[in-house]
Structures are given as structure tokens and as C-alpha cells.
Protein backbone atom coordinates (compact mmCIF):
# COMPACT_ATOMS: atom_id res chain seq x y z
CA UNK A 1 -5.81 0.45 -12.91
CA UNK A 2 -3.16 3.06 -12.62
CA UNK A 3 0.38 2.68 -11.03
CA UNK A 4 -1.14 4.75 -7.93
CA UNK A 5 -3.42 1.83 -7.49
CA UNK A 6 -1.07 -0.39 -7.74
CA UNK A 7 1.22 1.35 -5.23
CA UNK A 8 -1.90 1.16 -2.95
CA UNK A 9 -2.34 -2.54 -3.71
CA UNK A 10 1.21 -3.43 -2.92
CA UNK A 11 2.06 -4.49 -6.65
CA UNK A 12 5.59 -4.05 -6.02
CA UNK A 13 6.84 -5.47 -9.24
CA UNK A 14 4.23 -3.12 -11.25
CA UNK A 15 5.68 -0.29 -9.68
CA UNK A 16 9.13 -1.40 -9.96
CA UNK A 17 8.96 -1.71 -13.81
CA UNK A 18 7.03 1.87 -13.76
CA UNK A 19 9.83 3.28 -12.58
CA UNK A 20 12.01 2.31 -13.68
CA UNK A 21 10.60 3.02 -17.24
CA UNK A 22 9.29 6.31 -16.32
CA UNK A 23 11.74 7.59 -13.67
CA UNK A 24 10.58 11.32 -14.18
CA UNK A 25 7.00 10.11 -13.60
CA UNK A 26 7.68 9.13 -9.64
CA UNK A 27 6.29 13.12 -8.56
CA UNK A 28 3.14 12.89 -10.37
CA UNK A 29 0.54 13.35 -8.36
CA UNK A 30 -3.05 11.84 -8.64
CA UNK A 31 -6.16 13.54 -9.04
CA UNK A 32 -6.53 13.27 -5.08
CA UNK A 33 -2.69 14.95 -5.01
CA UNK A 34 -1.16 12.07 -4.13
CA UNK A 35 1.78 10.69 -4.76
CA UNK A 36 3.03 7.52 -5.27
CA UNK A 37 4.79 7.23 -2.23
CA UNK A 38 1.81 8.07 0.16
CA UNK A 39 -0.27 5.87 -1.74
CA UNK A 40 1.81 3.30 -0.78
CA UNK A 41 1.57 4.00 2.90
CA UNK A 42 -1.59 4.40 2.86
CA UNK A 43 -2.23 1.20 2.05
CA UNK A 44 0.51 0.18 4.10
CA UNK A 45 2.74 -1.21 1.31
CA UNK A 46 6.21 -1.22 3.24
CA UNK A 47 8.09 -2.47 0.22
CA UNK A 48 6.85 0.21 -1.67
CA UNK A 49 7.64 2.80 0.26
CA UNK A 50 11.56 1.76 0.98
CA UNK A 51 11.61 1.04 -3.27
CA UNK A 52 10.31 4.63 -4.11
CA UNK A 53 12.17 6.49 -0.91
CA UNK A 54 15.03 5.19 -2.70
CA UNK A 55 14.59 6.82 -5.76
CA UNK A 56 13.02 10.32 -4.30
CA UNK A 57 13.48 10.43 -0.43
CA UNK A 58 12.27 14.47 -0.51
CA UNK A 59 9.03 12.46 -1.13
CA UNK A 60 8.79 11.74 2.23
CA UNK A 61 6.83 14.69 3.70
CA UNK A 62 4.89 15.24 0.80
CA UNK A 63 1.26 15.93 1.38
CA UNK A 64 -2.05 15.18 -0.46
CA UNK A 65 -4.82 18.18 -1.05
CA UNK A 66 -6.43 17.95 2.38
CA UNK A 67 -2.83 18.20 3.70
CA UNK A 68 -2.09 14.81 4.87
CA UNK A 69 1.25 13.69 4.97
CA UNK A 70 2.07 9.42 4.00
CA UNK A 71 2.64 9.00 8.00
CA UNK A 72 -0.99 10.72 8.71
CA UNK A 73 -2.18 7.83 6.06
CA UNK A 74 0.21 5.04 7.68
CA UNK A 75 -1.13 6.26 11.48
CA UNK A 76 -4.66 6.25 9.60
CA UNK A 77 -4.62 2.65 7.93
CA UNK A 78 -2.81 1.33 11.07
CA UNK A 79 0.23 0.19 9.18
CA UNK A 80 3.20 0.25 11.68
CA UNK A 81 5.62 -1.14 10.46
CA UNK A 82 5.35 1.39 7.27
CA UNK A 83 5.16 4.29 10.02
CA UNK A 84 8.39 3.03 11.50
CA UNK A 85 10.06 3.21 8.12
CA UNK A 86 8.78 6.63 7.59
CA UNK A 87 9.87 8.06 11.28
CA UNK A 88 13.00 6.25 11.06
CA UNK A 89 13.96 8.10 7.68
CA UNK A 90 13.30 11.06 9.37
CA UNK A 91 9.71 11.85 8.49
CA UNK A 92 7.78 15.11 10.18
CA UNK A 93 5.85 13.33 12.77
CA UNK A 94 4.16 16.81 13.51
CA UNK A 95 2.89 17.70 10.49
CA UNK A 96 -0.70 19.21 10.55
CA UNK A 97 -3.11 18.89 7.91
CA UNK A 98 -5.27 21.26 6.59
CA UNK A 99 -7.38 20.96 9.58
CA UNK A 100 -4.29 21.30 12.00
CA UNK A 101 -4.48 17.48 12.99
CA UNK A 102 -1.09 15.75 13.62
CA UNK A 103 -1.02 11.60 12.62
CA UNK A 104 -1.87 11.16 16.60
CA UNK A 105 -5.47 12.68 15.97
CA UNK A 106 -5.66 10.46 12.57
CA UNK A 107 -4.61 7.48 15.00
CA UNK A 108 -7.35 7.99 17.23
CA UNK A 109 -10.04 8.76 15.32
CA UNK A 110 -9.59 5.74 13.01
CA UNK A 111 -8.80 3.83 16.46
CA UNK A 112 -5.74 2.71 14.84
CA UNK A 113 -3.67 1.19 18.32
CA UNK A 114 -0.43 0.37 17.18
CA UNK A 115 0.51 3.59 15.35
CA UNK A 116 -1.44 5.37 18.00
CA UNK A 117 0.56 3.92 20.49
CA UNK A 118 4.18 4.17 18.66
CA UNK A 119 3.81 7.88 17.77
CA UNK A 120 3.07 8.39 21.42
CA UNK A 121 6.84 6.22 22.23
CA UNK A 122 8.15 8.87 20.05
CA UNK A 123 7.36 11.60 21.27
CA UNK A 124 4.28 12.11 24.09
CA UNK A 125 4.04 15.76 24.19
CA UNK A 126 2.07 14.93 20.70
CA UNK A 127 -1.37 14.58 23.34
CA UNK A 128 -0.39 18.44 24.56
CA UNK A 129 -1.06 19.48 20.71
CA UNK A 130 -3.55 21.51 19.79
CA UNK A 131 -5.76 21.29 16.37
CA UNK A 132 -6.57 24.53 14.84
CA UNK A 133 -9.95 24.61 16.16
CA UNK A 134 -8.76 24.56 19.65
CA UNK A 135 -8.80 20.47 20.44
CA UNK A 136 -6.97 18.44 22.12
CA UNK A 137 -6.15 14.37 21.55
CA UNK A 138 -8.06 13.93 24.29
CA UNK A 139 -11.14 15.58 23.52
CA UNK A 140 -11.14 13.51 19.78
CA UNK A 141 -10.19 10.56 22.27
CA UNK A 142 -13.88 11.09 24.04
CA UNK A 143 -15.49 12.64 20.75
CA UNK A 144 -15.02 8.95 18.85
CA UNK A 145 -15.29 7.12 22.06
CA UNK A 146 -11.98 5.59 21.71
CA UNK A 147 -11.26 4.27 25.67
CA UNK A 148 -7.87 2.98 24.37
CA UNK A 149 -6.77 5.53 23.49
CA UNK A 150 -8.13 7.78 26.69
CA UNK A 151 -6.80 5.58 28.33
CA UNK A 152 -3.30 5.74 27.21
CA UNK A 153 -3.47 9.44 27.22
CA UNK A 154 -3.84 9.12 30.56
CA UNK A 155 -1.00 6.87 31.66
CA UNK A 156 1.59 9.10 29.64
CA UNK A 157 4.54 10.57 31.83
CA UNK A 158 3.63 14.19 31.71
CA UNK A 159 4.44 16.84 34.20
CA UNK A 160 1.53 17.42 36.71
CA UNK A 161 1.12 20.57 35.41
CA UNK A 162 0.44 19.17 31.98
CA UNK A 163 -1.79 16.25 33.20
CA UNK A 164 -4.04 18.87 34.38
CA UNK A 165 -4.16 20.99 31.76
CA UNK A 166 -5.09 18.16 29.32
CA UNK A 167 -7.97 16.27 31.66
CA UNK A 168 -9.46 19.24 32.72
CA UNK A 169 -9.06 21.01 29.60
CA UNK A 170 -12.31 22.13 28.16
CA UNK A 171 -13.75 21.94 24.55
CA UNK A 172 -13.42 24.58 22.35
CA UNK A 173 -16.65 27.19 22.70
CA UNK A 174 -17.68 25.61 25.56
CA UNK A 175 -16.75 24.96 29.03
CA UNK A 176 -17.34 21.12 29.44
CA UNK A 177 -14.09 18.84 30.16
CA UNK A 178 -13.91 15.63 29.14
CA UNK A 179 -15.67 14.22 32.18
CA UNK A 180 -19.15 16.20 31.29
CA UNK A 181 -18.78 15.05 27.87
CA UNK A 182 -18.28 12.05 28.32
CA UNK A 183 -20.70 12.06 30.38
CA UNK A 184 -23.53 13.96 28.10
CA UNK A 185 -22.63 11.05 25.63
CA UNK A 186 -23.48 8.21 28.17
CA UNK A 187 -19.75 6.73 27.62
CA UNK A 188 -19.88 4.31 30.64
CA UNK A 189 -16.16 3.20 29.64
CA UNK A 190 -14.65 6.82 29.40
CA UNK A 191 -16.49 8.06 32.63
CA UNK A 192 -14.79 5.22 34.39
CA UNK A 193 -11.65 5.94 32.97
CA UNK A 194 -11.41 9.18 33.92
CA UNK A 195 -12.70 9.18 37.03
CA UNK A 196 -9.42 6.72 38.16
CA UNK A 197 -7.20 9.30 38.12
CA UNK A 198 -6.65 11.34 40.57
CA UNK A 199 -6.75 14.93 38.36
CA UNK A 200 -10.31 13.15 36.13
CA UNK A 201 -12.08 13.32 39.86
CA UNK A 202 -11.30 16.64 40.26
CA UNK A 203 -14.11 17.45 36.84
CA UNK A 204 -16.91 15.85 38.99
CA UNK A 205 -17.41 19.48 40.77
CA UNK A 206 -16.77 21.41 38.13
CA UNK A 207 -19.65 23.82 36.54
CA UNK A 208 -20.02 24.18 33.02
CA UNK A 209 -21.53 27.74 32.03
CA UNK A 210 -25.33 26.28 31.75
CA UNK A 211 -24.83 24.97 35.72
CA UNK A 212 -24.12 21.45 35.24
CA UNK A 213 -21.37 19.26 36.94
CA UNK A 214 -21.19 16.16 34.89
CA UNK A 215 -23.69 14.34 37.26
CA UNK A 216 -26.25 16.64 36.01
CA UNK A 217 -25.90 15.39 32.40
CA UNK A 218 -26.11 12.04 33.91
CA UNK A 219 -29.49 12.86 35.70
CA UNK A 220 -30.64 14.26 32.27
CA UNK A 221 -30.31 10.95 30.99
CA UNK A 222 -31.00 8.76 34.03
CA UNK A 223 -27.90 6.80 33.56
CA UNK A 224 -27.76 5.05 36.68
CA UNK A 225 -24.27 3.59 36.34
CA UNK A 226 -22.39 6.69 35.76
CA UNK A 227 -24.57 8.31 38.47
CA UNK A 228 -23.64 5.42 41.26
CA UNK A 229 -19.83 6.27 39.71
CA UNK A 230 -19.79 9.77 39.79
CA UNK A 231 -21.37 9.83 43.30
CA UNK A 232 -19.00 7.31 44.67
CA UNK A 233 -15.60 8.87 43.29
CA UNK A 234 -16.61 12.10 44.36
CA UNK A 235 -18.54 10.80 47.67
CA UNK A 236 -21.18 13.62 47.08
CA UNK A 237 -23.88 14.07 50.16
CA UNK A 238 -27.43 14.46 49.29
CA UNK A 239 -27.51 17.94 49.55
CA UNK A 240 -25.51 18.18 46.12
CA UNK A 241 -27.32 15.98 44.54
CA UNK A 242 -30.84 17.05 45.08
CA UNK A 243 -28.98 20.30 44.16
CA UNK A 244 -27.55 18.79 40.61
CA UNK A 245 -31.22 17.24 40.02
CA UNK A 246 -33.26 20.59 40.15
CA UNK A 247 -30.77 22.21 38.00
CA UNK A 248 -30.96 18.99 35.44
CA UNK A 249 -34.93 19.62 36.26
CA UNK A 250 -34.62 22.94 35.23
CA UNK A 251 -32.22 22.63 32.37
CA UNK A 252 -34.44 19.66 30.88
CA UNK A 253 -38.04 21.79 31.04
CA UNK A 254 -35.82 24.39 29.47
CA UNK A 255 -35.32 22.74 26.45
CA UNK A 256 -38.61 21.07 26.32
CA UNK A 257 -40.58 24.13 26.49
């Protein structure tokens, strides 16, 4: 085993003597480009972390190859009380990887609650932050179907303006909003979620660039229960429907054919 290991496996007296007998040794980097300090919070070694941030506290920011800072890996593993060290020692809780994900992103696609939830405390414009690729938290939020999190997203103290832009916001390349994705995925629990807020309804009329509202996706896959939701939140007469159906109809011999 190697002293990054051990960092990882919270061998705090391993690392200790390391140190202290190899004090230039505490920037190395392992062959993944990590050092021993986000090994540590990756694994969510606490101790660690405070006992080399006292030696090397530029360490703290440091990233791995793929660009992942030791609070991405602590917001990853789910290790809170590591994150809080890190944030309260003035970490970069923005910091994108090489992908352009901030630690919220890690959070929620590891479904990691507590660090998901704190980084949001810190600072909740993190769910109006775009990756590189064009994505929003919510849209990973949907993606993974993590209802936590889509959830929380959607009880954050935002300006109306910015509510709307994030819950009707649509994916990248395409013009679906959460709603019809969540939809196309048969995510009973998202649906609902979204459709109990005021600004989610508003996505059950919308018309994605092939002609579907979301209820068409839903007729595509005969999903009664988001069909009996959708119709109810959005009290949609029979006209529409039939209208939704042929278009569904249509869309589904498309493919088939």
C-alpha cells in the first residue's frame, strides 16, 4: 500500500510519520494526479485533511487529472463534515472540472444529500450554474433521477425570474424541459414533483420541436399515472388530448416504420 492509500483509508498515524519523515514528499501526486490531501477527502478522512492542510494549506484547491478538486471528491463520497472543513478554510466551492461540473453536479449525481444539501446553504445560485455542455443541476437532477435533489432545487429562494429560467429551462440540443424528460423517462416521482409548483405546470403546454407536450411522451408509453397527473394539473379538455394522442400516433409509426 502506498501513503495515498493510506490517506484514503484514514491511517492517520501512517501518514503522520510519512510526513513527517518526508516533508518534501506531501505535493507528490499519484498516478491518478492526486494528492495526498484529496485522497484524504475523498475518502472522507477529516483528520487527514486538517493534519496535511496544516503542513501545505495551498493544497487545498488542488485538482486531480480529470480536474476535480478534494471538495468535488468530499461532495462525491458524501463526507460532510470533511466538506465543511474544506469550505470553512476557504476552499473554491465553484471550481469546475474538466467537464465544467461544480461539487453540486458531483453531489447529485452520486445522490450524495448532505453535501448536496450544505453546498446549496452556502451558496444557492450554485443550481443557476451552467456545465460546459450547456446543463443545468436540474437537468442532471432528472438525468440520474435524483427526486431529492429536484426537489430541493425547487424549494430554493430564487428570484421568480430565476425559478423560471431553471424549470423551464431546456436541455442542451434539444427543446425538452425537465417536465418532458422526465416524462420520456417514465419518472413518476419527478413528474409529480414538478408539476407542484406553480412555474413546473406551466411545461405541461409546452411543444418540444418534434410536437410533443410532455403528455405526448406519456401516451407513447401508456403511462397511465403520469397521464391522470398531467391531465389533472393542467385540467386539459378532450380536445387536447385526442390532439396530443394523434401526434404521439404519428410520432410512434414514425419511428417504427
Amino acid at each position: 500500500m502506498t501513503e495515498f492509500d493510506h490517506a484514503f483509508q484514514g491511517e492517520e498515524g501512517k501518514i503522520a510519520v510519512f510526513i513527517h519523515e518526508h516533508p518534501e514528499c506531501i505535493r507528490q501526486k499519484n498516478d491518478k494526479g492526486r494528492t495526498l490531501l484529496l485522497c484524504a477527502a475523498a475518502g472522507g478522512r477529516t483528520s487527514i485533511v486538517e493534519l496535511i492542510h496544516d503542513f501545505a494549506p495551498d493544497l487545498l484547491d488542488v485538482p486531480d487529472q480529470q480536474g476535480m478538486t478534494p471538495v468535488y471528491h468530499a461532495a462525491m463520497g458524501n463526507h460532510l463534515c470533511t466538506m465543511k472543513f474544506l469550505i470553512k478554510h476557504g476552499c473554491n466551492i465553484h471550481a469546475l472540472d474538466d467537464q465544467g461540473k461544480s461539487p453540486l453536479y458531483a453531489s447529485i449525481e452520486f445522490k450524495a444529500k448532505r453535501t448536496f444539501n450544505y453546498l446549496l446553504e452556502c451558496d444557492s445560485k450554485l443550481a443557476m450554474i451552467k456545465t460546459i455542455r450547456g446543463y443545468l443541476p436540474i437537468h442532471i437532477a432528472v438525468d440520474v433521477n435524483n427526486s431529492a435533489a429536484l426537489k430541493m432545487l425547487l424549494r430554493l429562494k430564487l428570484t421568480k425570474e430565476e425559478r423560471t429560467r431553471m424549470i423551464l429551462a431546456s436541455y442542451p440540443g434539444t427543446s425538452d424541459t425537465p417536465l418532458h424528460k422526465a416524462t420520456l423517462f417514465n419518472l413518476n416521482r419527478c413528474v409529480n414533483i414538478l408539476l407542484e409548483d406553480d412555474i413546473g405546470r406551466q411545461a405541461t403546454l409546452m411543444v418540444n420541436t418534434m410536437g410533443h407536450r410532455p403528455i405526448g411522451y406519456a401516451l407513447l408509453s401508456n403511462n397511465a399515472l403520469i397521464i391522470g397527473m398531467l391531465v389533472r394539473s393542467c385540467h386539459m379538455d378532450m380536445a387536447l388530448l385526442m390532439n396530443c394522442h394523434r401526434v404521439a400516433s404519428s410520432s410512434s409509426q414514425s419511428l417504427s416504420s
